[in-house]
N, C-alpha and C. Protein backbone atom coordinates (compact mmCIF):
# COMPACT_ATOMS: atom_id res chain seq x y z
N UNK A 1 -3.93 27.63 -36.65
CA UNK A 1 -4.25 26.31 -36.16
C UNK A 1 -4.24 26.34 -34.63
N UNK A 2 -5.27 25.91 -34.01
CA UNK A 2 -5.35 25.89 -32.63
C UNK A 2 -4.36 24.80 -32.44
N UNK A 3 -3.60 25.18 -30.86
CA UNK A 3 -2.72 23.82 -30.33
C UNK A 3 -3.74 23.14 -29.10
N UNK A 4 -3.93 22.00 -29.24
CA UNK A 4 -4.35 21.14 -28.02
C UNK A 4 -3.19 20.78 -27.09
N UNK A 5 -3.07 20.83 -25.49
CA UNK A 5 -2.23 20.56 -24.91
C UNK A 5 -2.55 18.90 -24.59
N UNK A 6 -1.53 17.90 -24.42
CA UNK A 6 -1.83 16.64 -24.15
C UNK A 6 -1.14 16.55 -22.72
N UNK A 7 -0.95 17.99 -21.93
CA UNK A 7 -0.61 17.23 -20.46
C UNK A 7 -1.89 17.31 -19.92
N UNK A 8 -3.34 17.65 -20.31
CA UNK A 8 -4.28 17.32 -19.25
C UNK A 8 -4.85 15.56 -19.33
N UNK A 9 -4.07 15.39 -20.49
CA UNK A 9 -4.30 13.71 -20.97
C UNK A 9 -3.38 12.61 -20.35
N UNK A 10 -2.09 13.33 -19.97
CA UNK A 10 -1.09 12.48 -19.39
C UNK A 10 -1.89 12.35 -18.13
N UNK A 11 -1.61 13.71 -17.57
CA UNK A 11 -2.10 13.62 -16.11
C UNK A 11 -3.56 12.57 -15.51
N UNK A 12 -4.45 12.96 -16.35
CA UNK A 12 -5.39 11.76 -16.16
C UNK A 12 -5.06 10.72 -16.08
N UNK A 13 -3.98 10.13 -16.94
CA UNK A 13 -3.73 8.63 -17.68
C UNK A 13 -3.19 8.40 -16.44
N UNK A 14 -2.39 9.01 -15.67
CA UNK A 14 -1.42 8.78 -14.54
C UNK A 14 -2.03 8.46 -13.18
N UNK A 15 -3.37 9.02 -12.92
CA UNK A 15 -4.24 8.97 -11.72
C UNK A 15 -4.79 7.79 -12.07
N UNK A 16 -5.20 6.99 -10.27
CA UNK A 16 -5.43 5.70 -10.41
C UNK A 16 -6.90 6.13 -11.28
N UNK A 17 -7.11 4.95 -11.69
CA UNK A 17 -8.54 4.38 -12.61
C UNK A 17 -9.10 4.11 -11.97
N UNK A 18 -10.65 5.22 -11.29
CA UNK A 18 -11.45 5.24 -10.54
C UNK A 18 -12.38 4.20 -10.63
N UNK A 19 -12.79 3.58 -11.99
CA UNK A 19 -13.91 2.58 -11.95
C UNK A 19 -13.19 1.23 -12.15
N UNK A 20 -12.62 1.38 -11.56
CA UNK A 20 -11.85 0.01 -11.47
C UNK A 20 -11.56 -0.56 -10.30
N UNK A 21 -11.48 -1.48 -10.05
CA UNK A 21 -11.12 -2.40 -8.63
C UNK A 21 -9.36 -3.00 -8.47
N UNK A 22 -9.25 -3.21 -7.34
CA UNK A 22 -7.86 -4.36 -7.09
C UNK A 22 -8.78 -5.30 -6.67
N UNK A 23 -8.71 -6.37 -6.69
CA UNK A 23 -9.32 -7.62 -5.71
C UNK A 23 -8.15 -8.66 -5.30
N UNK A 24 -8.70 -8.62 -4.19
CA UNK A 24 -7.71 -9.45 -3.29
C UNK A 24 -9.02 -10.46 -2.79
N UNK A 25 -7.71 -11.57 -2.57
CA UNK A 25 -8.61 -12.58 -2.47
C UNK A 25 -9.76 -12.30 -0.81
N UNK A 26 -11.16 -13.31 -0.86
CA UNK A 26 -11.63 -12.86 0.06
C UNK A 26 -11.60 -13.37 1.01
N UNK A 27 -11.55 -12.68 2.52
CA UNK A 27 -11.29 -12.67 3.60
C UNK A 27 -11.04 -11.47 4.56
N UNK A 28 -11.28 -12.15 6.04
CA UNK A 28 -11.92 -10.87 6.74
C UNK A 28 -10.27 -10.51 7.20
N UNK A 29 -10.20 -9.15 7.03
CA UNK A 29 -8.89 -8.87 7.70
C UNK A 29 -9.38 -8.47 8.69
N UNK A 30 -9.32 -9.00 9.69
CA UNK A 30 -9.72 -8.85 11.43
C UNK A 30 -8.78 -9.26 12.28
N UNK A 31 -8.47 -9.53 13.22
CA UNK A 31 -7.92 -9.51 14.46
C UNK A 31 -7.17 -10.88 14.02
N UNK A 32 -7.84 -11.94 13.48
CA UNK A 32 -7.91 -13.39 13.25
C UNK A 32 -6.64 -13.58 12.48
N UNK A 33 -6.85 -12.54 11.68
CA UNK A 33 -5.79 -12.22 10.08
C UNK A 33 -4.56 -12.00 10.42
N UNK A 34 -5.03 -10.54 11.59
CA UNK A 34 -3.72 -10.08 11.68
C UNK A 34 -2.73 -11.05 12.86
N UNK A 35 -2.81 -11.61 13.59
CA UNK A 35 -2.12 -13.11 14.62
C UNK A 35 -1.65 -13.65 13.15
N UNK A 36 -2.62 -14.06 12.34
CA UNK A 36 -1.91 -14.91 11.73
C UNK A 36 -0.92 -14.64 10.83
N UNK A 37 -0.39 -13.49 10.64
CA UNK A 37 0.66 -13.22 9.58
C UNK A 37 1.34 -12.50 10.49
N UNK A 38 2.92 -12.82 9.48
CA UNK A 38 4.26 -12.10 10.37
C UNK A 38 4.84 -10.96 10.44
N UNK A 39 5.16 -10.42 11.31
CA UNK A 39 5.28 -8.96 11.48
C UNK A 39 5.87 -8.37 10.54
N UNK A 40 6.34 -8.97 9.22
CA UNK A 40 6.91 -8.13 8.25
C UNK A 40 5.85 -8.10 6.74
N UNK A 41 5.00 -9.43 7.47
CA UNK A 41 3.48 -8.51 6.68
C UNK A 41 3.11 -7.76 7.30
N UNK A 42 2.86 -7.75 8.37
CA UNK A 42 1.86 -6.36 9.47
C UNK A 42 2.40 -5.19 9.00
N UNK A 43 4.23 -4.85 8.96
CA UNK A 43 4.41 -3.95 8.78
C UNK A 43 4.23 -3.50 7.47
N UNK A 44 4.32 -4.20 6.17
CA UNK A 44 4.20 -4.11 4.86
C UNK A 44 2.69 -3.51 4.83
N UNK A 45 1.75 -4.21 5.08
CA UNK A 45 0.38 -3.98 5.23
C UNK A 45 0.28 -2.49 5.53
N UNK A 46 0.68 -2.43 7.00
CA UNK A 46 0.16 -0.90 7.23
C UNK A 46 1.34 -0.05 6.45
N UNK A 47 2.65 0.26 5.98
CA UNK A 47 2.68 0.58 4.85
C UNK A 47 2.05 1.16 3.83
N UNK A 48 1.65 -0.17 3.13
CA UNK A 48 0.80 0.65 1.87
C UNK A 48 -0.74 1.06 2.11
N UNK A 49 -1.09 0.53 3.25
CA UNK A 49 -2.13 1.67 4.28
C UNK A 49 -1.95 2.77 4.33
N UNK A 50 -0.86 3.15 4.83
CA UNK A 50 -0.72 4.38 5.04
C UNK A 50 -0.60 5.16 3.74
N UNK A 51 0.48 5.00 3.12
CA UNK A 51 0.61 5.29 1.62
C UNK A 51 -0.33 5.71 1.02
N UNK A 52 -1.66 4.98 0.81
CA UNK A 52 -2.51 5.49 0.16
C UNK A 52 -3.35 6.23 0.92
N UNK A 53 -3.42 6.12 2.50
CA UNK A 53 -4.37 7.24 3.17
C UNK A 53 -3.53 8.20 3.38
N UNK A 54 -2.67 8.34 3.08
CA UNK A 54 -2.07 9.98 3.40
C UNK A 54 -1.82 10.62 1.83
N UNK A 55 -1.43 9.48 0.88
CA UNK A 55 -0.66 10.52 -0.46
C UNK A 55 -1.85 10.56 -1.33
N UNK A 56 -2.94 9.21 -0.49
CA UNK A 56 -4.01 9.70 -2.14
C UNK A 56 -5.45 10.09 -1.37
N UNK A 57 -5.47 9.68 -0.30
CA UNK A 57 -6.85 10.26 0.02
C UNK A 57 -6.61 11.49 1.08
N UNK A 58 -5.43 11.88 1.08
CA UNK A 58 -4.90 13.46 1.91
C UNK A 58 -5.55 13.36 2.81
N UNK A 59 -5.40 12.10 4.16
CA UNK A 59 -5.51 12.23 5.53
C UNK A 59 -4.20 12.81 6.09
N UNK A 60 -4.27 13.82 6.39
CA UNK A 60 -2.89 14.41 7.22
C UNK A 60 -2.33 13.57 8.37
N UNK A 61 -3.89 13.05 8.92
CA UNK A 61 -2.89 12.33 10.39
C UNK A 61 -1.85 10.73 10.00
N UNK A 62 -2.00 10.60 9.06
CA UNK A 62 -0.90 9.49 8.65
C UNK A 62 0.27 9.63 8.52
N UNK A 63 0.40 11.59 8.19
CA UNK A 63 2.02 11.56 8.09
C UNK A 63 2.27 11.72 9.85
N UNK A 64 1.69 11.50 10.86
CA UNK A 64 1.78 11.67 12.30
C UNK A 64 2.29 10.60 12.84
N UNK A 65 2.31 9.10 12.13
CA UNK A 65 2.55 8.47 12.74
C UNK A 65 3.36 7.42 12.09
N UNK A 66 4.41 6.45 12.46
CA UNK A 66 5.25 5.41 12.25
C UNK A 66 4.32 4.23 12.13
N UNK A 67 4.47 3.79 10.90
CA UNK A 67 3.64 2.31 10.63
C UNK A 67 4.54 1.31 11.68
N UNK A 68 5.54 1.74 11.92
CA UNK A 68 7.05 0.96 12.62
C UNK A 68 6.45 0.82 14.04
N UNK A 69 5.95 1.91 14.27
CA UNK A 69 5.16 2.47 16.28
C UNK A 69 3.96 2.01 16.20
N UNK A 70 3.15 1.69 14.91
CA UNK A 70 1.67 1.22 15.45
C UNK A 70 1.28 -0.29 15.57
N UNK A 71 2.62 -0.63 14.55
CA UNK A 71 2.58 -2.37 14.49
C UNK A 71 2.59 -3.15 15.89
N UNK A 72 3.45 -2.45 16.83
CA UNK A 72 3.18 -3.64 18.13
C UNK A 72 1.81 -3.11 18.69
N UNK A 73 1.92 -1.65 18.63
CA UNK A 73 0.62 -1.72 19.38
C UNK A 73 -0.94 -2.32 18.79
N UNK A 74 -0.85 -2.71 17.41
CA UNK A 74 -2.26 -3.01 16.89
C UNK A 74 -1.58 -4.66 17.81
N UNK A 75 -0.91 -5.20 17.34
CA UNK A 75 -0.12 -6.56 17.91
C UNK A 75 -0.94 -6.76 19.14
N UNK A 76 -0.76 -6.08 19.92
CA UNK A 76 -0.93 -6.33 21.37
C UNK A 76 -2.33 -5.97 21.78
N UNK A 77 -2.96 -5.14 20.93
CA UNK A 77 -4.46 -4.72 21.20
C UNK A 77 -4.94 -5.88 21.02
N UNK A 78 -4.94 -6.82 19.81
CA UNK A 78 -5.62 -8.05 18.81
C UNK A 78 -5.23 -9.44 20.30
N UNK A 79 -3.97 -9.14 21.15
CA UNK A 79 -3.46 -9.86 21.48
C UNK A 79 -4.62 -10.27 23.57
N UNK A 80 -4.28 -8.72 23.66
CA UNK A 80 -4.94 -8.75 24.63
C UNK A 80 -6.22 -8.43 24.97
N UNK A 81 -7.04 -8.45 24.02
CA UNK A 81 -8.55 -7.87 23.97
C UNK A 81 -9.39 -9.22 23.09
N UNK A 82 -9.76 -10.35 23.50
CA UNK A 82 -9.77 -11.14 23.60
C UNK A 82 -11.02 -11.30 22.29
N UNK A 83 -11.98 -10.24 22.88
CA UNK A 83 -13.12 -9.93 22.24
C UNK A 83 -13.18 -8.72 20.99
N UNK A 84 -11.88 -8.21 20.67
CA UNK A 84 -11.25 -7.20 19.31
C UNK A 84 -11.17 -8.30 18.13
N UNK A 85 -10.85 -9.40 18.31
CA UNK A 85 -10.18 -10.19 17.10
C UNK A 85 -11.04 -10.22 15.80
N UNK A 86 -12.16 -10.28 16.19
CA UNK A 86 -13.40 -10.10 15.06
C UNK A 86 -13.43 -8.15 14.43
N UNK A 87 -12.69 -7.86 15.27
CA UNK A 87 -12.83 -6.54 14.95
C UNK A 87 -12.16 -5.91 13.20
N UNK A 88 -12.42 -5.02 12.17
CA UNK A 88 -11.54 -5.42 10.95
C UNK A 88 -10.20 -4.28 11.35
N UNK A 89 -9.34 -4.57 10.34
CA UNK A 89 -8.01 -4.13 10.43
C UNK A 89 -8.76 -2.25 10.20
N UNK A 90 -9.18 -1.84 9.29
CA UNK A 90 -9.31 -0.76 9.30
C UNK A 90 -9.68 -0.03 10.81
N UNK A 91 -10.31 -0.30 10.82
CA UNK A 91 -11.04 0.20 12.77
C UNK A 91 -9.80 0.42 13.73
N UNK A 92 -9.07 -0.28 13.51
CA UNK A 92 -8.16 -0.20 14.46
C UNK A 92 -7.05 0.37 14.35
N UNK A 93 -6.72 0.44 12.99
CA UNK A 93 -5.86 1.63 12.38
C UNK A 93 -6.35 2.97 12.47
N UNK A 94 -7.46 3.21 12.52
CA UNK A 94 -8.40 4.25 12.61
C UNK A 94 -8.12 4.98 14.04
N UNK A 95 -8.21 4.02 15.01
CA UNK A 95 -8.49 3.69 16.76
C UNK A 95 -6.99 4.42 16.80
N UNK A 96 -6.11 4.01 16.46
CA UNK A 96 -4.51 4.60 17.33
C UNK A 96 -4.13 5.57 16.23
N UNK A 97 -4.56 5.97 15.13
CA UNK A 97 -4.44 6.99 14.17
C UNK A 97 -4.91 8.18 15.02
N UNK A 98 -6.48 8.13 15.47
CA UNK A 98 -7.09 8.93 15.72
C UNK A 98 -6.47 9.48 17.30
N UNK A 99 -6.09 8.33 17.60
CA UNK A 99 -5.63 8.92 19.13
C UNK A 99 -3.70 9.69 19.01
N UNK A 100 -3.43 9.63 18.12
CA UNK A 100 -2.21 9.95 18.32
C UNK A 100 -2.33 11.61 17.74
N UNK A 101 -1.25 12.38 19.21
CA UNK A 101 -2.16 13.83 18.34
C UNK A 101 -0.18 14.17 18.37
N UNK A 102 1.09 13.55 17.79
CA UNK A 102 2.10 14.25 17.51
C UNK A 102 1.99 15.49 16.30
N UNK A 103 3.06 15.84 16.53
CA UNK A 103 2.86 16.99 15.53
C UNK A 103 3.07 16.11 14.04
N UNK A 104 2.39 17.08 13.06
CA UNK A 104 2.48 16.24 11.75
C UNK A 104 3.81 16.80 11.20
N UNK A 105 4.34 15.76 10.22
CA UNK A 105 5.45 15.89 9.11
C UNK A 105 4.91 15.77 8.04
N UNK A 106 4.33 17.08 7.23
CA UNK A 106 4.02 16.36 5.68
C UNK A 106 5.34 15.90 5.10
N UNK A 107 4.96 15.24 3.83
CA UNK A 107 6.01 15.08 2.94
C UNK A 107 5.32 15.37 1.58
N UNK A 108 5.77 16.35 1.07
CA UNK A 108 5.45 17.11 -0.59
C UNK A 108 5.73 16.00 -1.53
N UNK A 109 6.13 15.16 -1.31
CA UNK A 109 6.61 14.49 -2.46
C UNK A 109 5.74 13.15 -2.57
N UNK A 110 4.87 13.23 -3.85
CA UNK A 110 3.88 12.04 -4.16
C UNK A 110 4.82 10.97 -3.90
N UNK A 111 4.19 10.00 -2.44
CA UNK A 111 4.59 8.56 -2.87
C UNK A 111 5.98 8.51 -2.02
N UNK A 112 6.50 9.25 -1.75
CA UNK A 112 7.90 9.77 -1.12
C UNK A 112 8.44 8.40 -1.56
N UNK A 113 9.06 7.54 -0.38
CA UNK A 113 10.18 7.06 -0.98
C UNK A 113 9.62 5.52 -1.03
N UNK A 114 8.15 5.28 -1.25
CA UNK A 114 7.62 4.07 -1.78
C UNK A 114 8.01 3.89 -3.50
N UNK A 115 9.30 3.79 -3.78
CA UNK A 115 9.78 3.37 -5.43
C UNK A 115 10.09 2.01 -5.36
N UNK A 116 11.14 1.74 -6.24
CA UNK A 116 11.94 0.79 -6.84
C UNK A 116 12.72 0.10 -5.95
N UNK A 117 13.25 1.36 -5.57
CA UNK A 117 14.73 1.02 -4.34
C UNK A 117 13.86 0.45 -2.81
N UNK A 118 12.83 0.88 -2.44
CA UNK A 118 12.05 0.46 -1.57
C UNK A 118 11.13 -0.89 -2.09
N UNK A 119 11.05 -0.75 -2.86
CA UNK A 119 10.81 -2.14 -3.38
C UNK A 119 11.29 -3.76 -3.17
N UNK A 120 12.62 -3.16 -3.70
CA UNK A 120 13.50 -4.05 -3.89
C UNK A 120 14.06 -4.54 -2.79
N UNK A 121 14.08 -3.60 -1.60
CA UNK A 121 14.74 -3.98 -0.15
C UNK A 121 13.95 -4.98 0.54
N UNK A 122 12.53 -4.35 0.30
CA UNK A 122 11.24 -5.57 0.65
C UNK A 122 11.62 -6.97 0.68
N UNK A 123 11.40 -7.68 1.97
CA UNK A 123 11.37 -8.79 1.37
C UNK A 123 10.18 -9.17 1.03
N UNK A 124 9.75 -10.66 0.96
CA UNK A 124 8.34 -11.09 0.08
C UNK A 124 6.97 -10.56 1.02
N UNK A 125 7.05 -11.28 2.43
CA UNK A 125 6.30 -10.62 2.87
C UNK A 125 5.51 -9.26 3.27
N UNK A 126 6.86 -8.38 3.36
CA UNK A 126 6.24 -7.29 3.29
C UNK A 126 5.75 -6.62 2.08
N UNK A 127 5.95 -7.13 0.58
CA UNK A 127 5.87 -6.74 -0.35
C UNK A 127 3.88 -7.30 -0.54
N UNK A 128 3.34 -8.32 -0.10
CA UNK A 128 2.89 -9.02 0.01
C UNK A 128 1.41 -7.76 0.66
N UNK A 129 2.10 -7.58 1.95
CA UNK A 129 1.59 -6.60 2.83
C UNK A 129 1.20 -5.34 2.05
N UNK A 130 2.33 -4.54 1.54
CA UNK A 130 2.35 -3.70 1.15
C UNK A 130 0.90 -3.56 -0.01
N UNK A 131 1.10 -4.73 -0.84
CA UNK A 131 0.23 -4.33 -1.94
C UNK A 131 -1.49 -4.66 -1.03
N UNK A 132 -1.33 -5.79 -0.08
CA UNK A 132 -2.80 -6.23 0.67
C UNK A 132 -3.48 -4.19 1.26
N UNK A 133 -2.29 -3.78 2.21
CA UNK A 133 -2.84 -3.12 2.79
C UNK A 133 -2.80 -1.46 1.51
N UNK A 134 -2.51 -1.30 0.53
CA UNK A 134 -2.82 -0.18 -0.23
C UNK A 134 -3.81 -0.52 -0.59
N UNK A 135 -4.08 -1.52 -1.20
CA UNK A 135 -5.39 -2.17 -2.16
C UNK A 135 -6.55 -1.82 -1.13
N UNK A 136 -6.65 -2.15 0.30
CA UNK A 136 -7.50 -2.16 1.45
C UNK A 136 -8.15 -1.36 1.32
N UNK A 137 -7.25 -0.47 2.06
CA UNK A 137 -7.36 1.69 1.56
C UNK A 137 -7.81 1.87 1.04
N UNK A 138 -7.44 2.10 -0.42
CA UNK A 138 -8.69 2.09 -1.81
C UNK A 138 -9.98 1.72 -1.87
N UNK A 139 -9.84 0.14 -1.63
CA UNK A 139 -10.91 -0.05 -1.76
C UNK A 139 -12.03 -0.11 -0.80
N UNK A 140 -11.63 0.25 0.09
CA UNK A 140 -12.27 0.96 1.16
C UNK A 140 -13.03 2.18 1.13
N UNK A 141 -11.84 2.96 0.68
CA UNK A 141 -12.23 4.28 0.61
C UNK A 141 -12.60 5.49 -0.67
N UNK A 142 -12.38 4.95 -1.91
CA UNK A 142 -12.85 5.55 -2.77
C UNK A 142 -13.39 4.27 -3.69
N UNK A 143 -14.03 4.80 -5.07
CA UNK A 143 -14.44 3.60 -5.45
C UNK A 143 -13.48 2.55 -6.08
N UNK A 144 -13.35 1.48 -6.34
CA UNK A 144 -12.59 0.39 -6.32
C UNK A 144 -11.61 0.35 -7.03
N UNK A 145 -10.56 -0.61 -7.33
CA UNK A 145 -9.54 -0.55 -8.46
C UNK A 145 -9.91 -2.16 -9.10
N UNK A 146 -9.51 -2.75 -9.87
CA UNK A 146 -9.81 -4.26 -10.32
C UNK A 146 -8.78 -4.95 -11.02
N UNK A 147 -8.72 -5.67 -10.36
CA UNK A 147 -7.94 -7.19 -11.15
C UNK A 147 -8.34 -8.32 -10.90
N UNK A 148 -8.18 -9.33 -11.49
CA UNK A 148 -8.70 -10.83 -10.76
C UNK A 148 -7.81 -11.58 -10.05
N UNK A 149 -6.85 -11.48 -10.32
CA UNK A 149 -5.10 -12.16 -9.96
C UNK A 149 -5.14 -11.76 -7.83
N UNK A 150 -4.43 -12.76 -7.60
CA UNK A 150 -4.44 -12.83 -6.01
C UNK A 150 -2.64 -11.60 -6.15
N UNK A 151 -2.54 -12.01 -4.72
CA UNK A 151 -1.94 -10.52 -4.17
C UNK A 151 -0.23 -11.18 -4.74
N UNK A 152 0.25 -12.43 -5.01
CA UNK A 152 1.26 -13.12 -5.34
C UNK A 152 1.55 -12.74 -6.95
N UNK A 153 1.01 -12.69 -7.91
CA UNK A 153 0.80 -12.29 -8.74
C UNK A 153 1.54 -10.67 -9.29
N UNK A 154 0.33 -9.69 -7.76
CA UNK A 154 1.35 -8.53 -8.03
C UNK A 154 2.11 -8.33 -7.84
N UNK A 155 3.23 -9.13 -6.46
CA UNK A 155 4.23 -9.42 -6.50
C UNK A 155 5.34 -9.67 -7.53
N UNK A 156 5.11 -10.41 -8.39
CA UNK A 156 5.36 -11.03 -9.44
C UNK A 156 5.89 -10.21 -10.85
N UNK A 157 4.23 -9.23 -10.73
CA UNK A 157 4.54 -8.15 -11.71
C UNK A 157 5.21 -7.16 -11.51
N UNK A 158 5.36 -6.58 -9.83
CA UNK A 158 6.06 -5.91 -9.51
C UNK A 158 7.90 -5.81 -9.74
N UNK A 159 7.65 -6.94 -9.10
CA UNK A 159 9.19 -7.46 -9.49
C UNK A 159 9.69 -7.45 -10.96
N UNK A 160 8.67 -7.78 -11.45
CA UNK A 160 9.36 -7.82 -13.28
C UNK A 160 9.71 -6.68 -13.79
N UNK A 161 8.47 -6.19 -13.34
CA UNK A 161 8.53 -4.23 -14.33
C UNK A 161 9.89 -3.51 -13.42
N UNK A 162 10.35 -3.80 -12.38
CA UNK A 162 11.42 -3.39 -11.81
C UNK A 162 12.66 -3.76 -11.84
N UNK A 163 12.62 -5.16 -12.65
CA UNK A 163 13.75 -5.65 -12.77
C UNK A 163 14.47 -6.22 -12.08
N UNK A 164 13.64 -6.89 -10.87
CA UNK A 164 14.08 -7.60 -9.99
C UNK A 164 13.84 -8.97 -9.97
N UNK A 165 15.14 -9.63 -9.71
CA UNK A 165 15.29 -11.33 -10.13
C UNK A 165 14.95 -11.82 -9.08
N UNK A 166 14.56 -12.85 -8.64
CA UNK A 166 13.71 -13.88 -7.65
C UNK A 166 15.37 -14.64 -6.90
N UNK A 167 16.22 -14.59 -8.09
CA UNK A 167 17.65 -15.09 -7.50
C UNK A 167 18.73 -14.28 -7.13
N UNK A 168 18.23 -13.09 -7.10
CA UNK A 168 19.46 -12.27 -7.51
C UNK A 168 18.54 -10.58 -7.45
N UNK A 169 18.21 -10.63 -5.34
CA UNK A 169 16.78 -9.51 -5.46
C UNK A 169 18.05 -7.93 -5.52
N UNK A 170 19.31 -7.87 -5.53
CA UNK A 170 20.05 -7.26 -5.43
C UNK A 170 20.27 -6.27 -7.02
N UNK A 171 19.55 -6.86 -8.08
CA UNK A 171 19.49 -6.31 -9.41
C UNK A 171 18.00 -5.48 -9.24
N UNK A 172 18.06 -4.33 -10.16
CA UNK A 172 17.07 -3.78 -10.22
C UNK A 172 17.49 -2.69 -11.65
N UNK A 173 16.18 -2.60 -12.39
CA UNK A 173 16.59 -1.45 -13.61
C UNK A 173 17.01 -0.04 -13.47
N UNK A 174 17.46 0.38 -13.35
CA UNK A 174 18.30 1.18 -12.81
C UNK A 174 17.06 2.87 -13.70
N UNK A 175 16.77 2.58 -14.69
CA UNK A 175 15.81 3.33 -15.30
C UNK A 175 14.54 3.74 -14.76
N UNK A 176 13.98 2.45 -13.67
CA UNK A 176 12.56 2.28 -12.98
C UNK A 176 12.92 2.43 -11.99
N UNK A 177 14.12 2.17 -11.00
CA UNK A 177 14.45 2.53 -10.30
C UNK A 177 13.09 3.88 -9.22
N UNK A 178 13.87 4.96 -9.89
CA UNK A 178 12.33 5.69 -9.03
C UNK A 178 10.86 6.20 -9.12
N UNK A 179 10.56 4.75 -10.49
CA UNK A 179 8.69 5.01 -10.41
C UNK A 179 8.25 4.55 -8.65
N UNK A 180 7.29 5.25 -8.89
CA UNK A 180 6.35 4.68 -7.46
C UNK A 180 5.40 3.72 -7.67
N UNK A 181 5.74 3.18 -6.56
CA UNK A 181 5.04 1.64 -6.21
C UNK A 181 3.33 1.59 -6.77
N UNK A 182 2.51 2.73 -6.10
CA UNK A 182 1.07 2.94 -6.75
C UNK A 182 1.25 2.94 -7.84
N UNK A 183 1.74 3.97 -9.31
CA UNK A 183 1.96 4.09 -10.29
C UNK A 183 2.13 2.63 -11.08
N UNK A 184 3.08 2.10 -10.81
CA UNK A 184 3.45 0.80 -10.97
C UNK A 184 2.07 0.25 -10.93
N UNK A 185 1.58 -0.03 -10.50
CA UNK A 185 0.55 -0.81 -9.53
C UNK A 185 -0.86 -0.70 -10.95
N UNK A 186 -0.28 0.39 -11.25
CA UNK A 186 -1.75 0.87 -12.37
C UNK A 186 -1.34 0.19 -13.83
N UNK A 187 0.11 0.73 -13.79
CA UNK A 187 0.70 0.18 -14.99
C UNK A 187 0.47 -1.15 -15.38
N UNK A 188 0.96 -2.20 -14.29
CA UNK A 188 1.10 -3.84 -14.55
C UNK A 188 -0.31 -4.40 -14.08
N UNK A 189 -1.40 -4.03 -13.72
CA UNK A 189 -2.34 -4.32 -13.52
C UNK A 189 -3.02 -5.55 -14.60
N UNK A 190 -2.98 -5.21 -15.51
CA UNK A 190 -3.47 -6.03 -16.45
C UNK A 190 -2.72 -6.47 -17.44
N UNK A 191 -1.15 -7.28 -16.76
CA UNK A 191 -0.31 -7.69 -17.74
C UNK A 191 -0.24 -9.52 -17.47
């Protein structure tokens, strides 16, 4: 009797779902966007920006740089360039990505320490961020992921499948604890 192996079946099942979309609601993330939300979306945002341009579309120069170090400076570009604000968020992540030539730090580890426990520390906004600016990435850059549900929602699901209470963000399942946030993201998609 021949044996069929079922890890080339897991492994598929596990990679995001290429013909599929995230949708976030619409609007221009431009200069306009970024003034208007608080620096712990900005930082959430570029976050799961980065996240997905370095762990899934293997841009090396992302592990080069601190989402922590680029936040004032996109801040202050949008702030003092009067005529940038129309400009979109990608471009400009692009703009101080491209210019920063530190030495790189990979990190081997899918997803590094975007889990549960990073999750959970999140507060709303950046969680908010986090899922706006991965979804961006994606769907930016390879073909789409899909849901219909606004970005509050995945919040929502996030929190559940993790076991985190809305009263009480200090609980978490101790089992899920270290899935990763993308992973997650595929899982509760359509719950």
């Amino acid at each position: 009797m021949k044996k069929i192996s079922i890890y080339p079946l897991i492994l598929i099942a596990a990679q995001p779902v290429f013909a599929e979309r995230f949708e976030l609601p619409t609007r221009s993330l431009d200069g306009n966007w970024w003034l208007s939300i608080d620096q712990e979306q900005r930082l959430g945002f570029l976050a799961g920006y980065f996240c997905c341009s370095y762990f899934d579309l293997k841009n090396q120069k992302y592990s080069r740089m601190s989402w922590r170090n680029i936040e004032p400076q996109i801040t202050e570009y949008y702030n003092n360039k009067s005529n940038s604000k129309q400009v979109i968020i990608q471009n400009i992540i692009k703009l101080f990505v491209e210019k920063n030539n530190s030495p790189s730090k990979p990190n081997s580890k899918k997803y590094s320490f975007f889990d549960g426990e990073y999750w959970r520390q999140s507060d709303r906004p950046h969680k908010i961020g986090f899922i706006e600016g991965y979804v961006n990435c994606w769907n930016t850059n390879k073909v789409p992921l899909m849901n219909s549900d606004g970005v509050e929602q995945w919040v929502l699901r996030l929190d559940k499948w993790y076991g985190i209470r809305i009263d009480d963000p200090s609980e978490i399942n101790e089992k899920r604890v270290d899935a990763k946030i993308p992973i997650v993201m595929l899982l509760v998609k359509n719950k």
